[in-house]
C-alpha atoms as a PDB file:
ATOM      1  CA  UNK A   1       0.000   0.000   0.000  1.00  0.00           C
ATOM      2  CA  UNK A   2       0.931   3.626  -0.945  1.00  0.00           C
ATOM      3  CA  UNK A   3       2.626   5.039   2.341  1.00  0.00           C
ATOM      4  CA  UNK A   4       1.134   8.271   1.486  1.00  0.00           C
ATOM      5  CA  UNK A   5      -2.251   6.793   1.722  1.00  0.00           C
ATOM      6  CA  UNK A   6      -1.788   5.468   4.791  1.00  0.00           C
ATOM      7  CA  UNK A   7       0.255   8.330   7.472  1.00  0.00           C
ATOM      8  CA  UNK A   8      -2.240  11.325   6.350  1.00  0.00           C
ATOM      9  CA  UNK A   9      -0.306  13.666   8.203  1.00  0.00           C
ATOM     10  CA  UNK A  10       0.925  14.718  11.583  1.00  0.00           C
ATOM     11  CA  UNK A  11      -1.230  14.935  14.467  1.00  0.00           C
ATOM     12  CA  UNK A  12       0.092  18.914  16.348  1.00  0.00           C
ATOM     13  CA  UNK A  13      -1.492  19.926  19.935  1.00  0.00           C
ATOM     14  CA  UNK A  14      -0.624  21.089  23.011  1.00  0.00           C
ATOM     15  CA  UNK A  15      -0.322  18.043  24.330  1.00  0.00           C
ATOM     16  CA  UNK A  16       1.383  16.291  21.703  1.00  0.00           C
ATOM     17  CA  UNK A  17       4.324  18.773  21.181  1.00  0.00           C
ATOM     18  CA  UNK A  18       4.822  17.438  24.909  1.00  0.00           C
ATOM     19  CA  UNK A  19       5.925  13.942  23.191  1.00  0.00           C
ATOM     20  CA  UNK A  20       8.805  15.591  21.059  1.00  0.00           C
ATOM     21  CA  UNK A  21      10.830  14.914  24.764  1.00  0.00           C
ATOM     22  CA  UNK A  22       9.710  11.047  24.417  1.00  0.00           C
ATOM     23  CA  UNK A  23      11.315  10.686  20.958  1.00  0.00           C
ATOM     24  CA  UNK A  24       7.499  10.393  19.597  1.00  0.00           C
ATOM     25  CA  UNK A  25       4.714  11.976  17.095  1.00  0.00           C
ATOM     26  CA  UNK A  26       1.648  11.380  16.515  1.00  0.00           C
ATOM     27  CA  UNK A  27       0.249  11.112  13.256  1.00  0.00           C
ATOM     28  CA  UNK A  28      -3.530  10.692  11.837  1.00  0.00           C
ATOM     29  CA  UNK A  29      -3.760   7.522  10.216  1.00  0.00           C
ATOM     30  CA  UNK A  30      -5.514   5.519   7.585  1.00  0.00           C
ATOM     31  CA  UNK A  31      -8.421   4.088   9.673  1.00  0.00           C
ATOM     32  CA  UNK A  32      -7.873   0.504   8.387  1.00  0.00           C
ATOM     33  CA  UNK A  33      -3.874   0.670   8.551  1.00  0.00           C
ATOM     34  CA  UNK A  34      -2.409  -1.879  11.245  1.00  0.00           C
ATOM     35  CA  UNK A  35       0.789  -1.045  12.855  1.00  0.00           C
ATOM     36  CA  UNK A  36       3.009  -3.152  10.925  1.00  0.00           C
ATOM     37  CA  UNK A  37       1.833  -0.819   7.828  1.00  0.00           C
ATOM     38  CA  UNK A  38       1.946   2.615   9.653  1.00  0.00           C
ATOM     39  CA  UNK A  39       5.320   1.444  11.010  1.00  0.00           C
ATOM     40  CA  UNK A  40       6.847   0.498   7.244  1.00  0.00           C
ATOM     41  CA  UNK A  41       5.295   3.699   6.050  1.00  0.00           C
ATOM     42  CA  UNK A  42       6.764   5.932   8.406  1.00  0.00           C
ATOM     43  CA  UNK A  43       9.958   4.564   8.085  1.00  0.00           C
ATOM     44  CA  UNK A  44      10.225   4.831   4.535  1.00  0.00           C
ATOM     45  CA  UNK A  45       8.745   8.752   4.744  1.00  0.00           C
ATOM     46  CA  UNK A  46      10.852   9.745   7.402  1.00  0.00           C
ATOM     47  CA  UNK A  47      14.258   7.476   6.447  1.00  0.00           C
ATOM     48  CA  UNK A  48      14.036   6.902  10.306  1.00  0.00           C
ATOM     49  CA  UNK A  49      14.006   4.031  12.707  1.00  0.00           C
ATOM     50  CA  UNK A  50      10.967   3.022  14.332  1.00  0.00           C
ATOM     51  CA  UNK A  51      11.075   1.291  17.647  1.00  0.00           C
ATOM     52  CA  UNK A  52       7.245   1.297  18.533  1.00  0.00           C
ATOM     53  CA  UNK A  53       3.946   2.080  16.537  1.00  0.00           C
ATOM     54  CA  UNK A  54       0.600   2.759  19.642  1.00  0.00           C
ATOM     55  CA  UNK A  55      -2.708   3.792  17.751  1.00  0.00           C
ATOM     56  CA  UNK A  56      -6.341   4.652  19.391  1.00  0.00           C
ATOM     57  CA  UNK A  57      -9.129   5.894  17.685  1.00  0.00           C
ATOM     58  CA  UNK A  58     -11.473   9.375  18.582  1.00  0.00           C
ATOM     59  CA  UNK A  59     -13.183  11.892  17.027  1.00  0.00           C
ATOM     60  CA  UNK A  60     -10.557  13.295  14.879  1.00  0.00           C
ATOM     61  CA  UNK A  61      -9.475   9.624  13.572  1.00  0.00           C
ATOM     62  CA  UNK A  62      -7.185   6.862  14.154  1.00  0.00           C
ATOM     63  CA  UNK A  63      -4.329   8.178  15.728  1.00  0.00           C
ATOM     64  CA  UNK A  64      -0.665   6.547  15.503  1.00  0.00           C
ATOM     65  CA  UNK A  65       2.227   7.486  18.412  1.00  0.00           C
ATOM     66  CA  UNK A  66       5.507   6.496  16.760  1.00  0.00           C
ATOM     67  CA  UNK A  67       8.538   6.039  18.890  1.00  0.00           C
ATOM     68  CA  UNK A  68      11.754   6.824  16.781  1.00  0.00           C
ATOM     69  CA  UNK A  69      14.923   4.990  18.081  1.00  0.00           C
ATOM     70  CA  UNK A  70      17.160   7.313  20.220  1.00  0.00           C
ATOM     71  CA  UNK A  71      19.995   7.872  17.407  1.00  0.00           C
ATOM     72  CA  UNK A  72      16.942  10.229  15.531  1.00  0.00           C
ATOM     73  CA  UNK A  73      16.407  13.496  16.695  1.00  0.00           C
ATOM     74  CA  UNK A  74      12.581  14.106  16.717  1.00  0.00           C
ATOM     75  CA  UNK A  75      12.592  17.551  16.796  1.00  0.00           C
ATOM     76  CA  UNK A  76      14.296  17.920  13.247  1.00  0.00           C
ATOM     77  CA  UNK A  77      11.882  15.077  11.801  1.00  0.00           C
ATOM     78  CA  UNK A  78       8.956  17.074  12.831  1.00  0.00           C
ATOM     79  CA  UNK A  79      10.766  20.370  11.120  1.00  0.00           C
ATOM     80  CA  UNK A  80      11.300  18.232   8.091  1.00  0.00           C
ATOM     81  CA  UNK A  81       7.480  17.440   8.063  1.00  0.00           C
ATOM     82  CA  UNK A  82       6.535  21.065   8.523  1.00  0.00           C
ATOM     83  CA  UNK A  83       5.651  20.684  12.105  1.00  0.00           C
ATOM     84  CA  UNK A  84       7.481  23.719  13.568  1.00  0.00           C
END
Protein backbone atom coordinates (compact mmCIF):
# COMPACT_ATOMS: atom_id res chain seq x y z
CA UNK A 1 0.00 0.00 0.00
CA UNK A 2 0.93 3.63 -0.95
CA UNK A 3 2.63 5.04 2.34
CA UNK A 4 1.13 8.27 1.49
CA UNK A 5 -2.25 6.79 1.72
CA UNK A 6 -1.79 5.47 4.79
CA UNK A 7 0.26 8.33 7.47
CA UNK A 8 -2.24 11.33 6.35
CA UNK A 9 -0.31 13.67 8.20
CA UNK A 10 0.93 14.72 11.58
CA UNK A 11 -1.23 14.93 14.47
CA UNK A 12 0.09 18.91 16.35
CA UNK A 13 -1.49 19.93 19.93
CA UNK A 14 -0.62 21.09 23.01
CA UNK A 15 -0.32 18.04 24.33
CA UNK A 16 1.38 16.29 21.70
CA UNK A 17 4.32 18.77 21.18
CA UNK A 18 4.82 17.44 24.91
CA UNK A 19 5.92 13.94 23.19
CA UNK A 20 8.80 15.59 21.06
CA UNK A 21 10.83 14.91 24.76
CA UNK A 22 9.71 11.05 24.42
CA UNK A 23 11.31 10.69 20.96
CA UNK A 24 7.50 10.39 19.60
CA UNK A 25 4.71 11.98 17.10
CA UNK A 26 1.65 11.38 16.51
CA UNK A 27 0.25 11.11 13.26
CA UNK A 28 -3.53 10.69 11.84
CA UNK A 29 -3.76 7.52 10.22
CA UNK A 30 -5.51 5.52 7.58
CA UNK A 31 -8.42 4.09 9.67
CA UNK A 32 -7.87 0.50 8.39
CA UNK A 33 -3.87 0.67 8.55
CA UNK A 34 -2.41 -1.88 11.25
CA UNK A 35 0.79 -1.05 12.85
CA UNK A 36 3.01 -3.15 10.93
CA UNK A 37 1.83 -0.82 7.83
CA UNK A 38 1.95 2.61 9.65
CA UNK A 39 5.32 1.44 11.01
CA UNK A 40 6.85 0.50 7.24
CA UNK A 41 5.29 3.70 6.05
CA UNK A 42 6.76 5.93 8.41
CA UNK A 43 9.96 4.56 8.09
CA UNK A 44 10.22 4.83 4.53
CA UNK A 45 8.75 8.75 4.74
CA UNK A 46 10.85 9.75 7.40
CA UNK A 47 14.26 7.48 6.45
CA UNK A 48 14.04 6.90 10.31
CA UNK A 49 14.01 4.03 12.71
CA UNK A 50 10.97 3.02 14.33
CA UNK A 51 11.07 1.29 17.65
CA UNK A 52 7.25 1.30 18.53
CA UNK A 53 3.95 2.08 16.54
CA UNK A 54 0.60 2.76 19.64
CA UNK A 55 -2.71 3.79 17.75
CA UNK A 56 -6.34 4.65 19.39
CA UNK A 57 -9.13 5.89 17.69
CA UNK A 58 -11.47 9.38 18.58
CA UNK A 59 -13.18 11.89 17.03
CA UNK A 60 -10.56 13.30 14.88
CA UNK A 61 -9.48 9.62 13.57
CA UNK A 62 -7.19 6.86 14.15
CA UNK A 63 -4.33 8.18 15.73
CA UNK A 64 -0.67 6.55 15.50
CA UNK A 65 2.23 7.49 18.41
CA UNK A 66 5.51 6.50 16.76
CA UNK A 67 8.54 6.04 18.89
CA UNK A 68 11.75 6.82 16.78
CA UNK A 69 14.92 4.99 18.08
CA UNK A 70 17.16 7.31 20.22
CA UNK A 71 20.00 7.87 17.41
CA UNK A 72 16.94 10.23 15.53
CA UNK A 73 16.41 13.50 16.70
CA UNK A 74 12.58 14.11 16.72
CA UNK A 75 12.59 17.55 16.80
CA UNK A 76 14.30 17.92 13.25
CA UNK A 77 11.88 15.08 11.80
CA UNK A 78 8.96 17.07 12.83
CA UNK A 79 10.77 20.37 11.12
CA UNK A 80 11.30 18.23 8.09
CA UNK A 81 7.48 17.44 8.06
CA UNK A 82 6.53 21.07 8.52
CA UNK A 83 5.65 20.68 12.11
CA UNK A 84 7.48 23.72 13.57
Amino acid sequence: MDPYKIIQHPFVTEKTMNLLGENKLDFIVLRTANKTQIRAAVEILLDAKVVTVRTYIDKSGKHAIVKFAPEHNVEDLATRIGVF
